[in-house]
Protein backbone atom coordinates (compact mmCIF):
# COMPACT_ATOMS: atom_id res chain seq x y z
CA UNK A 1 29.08 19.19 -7.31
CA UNK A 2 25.20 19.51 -7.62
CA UNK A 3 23.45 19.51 -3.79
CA UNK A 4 20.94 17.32 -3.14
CA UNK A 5 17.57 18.12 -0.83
CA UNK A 6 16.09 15.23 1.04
CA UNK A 7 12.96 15.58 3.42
CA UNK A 8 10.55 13.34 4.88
CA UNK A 9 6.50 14.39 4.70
CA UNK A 10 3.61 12.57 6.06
CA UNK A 11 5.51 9.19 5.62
CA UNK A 12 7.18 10.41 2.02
CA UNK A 13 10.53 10.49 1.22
CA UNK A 14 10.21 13.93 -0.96
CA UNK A 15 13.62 14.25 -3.13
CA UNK A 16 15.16 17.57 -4.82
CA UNK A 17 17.93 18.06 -7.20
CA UNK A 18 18.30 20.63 -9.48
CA UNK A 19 20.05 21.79 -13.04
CA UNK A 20 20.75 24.85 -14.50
CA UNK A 21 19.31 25.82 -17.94
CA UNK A 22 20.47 27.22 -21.02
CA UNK A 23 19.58 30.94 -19.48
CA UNK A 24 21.41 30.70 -16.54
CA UNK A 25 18.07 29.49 -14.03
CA UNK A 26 18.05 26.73 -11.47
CA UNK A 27 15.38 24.27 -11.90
CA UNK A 28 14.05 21.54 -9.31
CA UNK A 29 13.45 18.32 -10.29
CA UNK A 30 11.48 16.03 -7.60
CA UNK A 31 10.50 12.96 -6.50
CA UNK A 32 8.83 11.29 -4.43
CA UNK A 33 8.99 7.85 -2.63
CA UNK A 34 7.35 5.46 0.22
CA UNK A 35 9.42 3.03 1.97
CA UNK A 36 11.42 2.77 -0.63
CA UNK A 37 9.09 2.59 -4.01
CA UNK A 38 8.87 5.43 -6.78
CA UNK A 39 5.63 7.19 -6.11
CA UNK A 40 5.64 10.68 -7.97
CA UNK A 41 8.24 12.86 -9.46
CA UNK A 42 7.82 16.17 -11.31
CA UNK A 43 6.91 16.27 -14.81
CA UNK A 44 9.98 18.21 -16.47
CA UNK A 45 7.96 19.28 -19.69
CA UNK A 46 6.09 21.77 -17.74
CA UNK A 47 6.84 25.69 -16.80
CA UNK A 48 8.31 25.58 -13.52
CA UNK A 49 10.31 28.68 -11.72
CA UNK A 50 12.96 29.30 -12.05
CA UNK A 51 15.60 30.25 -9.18
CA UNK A 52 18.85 32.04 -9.02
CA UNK A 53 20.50 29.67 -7.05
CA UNK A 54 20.61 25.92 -6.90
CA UNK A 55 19.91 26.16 -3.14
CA UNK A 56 16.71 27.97 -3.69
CA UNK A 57 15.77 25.44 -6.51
CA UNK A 58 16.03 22.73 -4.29
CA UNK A 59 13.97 24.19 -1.54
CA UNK A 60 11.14 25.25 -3.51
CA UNK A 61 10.85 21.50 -5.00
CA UNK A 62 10.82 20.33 -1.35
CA UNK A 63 8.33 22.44 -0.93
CA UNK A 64 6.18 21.48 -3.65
CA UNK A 65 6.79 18.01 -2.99
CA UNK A 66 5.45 18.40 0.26
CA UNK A 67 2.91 20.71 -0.16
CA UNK A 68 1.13 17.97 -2.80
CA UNK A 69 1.75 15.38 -0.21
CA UNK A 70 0.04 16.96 1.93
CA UNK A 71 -3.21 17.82 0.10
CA UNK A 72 -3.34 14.16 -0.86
CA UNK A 73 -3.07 13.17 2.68
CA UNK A 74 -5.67 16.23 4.09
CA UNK A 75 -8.29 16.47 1.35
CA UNK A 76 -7.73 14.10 -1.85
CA UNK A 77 -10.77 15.85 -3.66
CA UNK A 78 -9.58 19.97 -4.13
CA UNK A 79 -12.18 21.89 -3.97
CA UNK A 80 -10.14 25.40 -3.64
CA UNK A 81 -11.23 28.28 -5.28
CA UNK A 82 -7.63 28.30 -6.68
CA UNK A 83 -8.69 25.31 -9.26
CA UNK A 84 -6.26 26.39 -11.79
CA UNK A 85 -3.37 25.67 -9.35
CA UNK A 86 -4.38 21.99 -8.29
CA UNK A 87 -4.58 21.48 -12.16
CA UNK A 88 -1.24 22.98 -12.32
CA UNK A 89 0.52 20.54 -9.23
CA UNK A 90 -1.47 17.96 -11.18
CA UNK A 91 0.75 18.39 -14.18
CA UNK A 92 3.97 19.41 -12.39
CA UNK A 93 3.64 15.83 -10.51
CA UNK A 94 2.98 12.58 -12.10
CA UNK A 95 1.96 9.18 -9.85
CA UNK A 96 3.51 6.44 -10.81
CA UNK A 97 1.42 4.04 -12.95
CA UNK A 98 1.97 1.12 -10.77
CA UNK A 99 0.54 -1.45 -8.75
CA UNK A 100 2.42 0.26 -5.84
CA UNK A 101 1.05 3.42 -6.12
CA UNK A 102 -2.57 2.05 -6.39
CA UNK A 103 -2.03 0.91 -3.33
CA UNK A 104 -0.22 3.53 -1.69
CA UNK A 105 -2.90 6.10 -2.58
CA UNK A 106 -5.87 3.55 -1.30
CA UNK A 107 -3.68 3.19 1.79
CA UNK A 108 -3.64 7.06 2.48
CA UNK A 109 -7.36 7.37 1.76
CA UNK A 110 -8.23 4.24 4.27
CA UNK A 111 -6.23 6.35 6.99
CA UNK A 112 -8.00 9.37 6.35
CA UNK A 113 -10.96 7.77 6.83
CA UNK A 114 -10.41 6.04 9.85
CA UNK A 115 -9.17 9.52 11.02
CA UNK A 116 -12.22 11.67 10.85
């Protein structure tokens, strides 16, 4: 029976499930929601680790999932001197192409700016 990671970040609902591949490897798939609506998920076309066990799989997506939350919430514009890797979570996670999203994401940026 495949396990299921569920965890909530900064408001999110950040989802993990994972599947094994052809060599044997766990891989996370994630995604994430707000009250209730499809924001991101992983992209699962890119290169992402691979784990031994689903357990591990599922942590490290929650992980992830958060982690990108969590830049979005604390500084939308990266400016990291580990550029590569944004680009990287940029591919690994996709926003939703919605109305929904739009708004979520103008939402998060309004609070951050009332916050500082």
């Amino acid at each position: 029976m495949a396990q299921q990671e569920r965890m909530e970040c900064y408001g999110f609902d950040v989802t993990a499930h994972s599947r094994c591949n052809r060599l044997g490897g766990w891989i996370a798939h994630v995604e994430i929601h707000h009250k209730g609506h499809l924001f991101a998920t992983c992209s699962p076309d890119t290169v992402q680790p691979e784990w031994r066990t689903e357990v591990e799989a599922n942590r490290d997506g929650i992980e992830r999932g958060c982690k990108f939350i969590g830049r979005m919430m604390n500084d939308p514009h990266d400016r990291s001197w580990v550029a590569i890797r944004a680009h990287a979570q940029k591919w690994f996670f996709r926003i939703e192409e919605s109305q929904e999203s739009e708004r979520i994401v103008h939402d998060v940026l309004v609070r951050k700016g009332a916050s500082t």
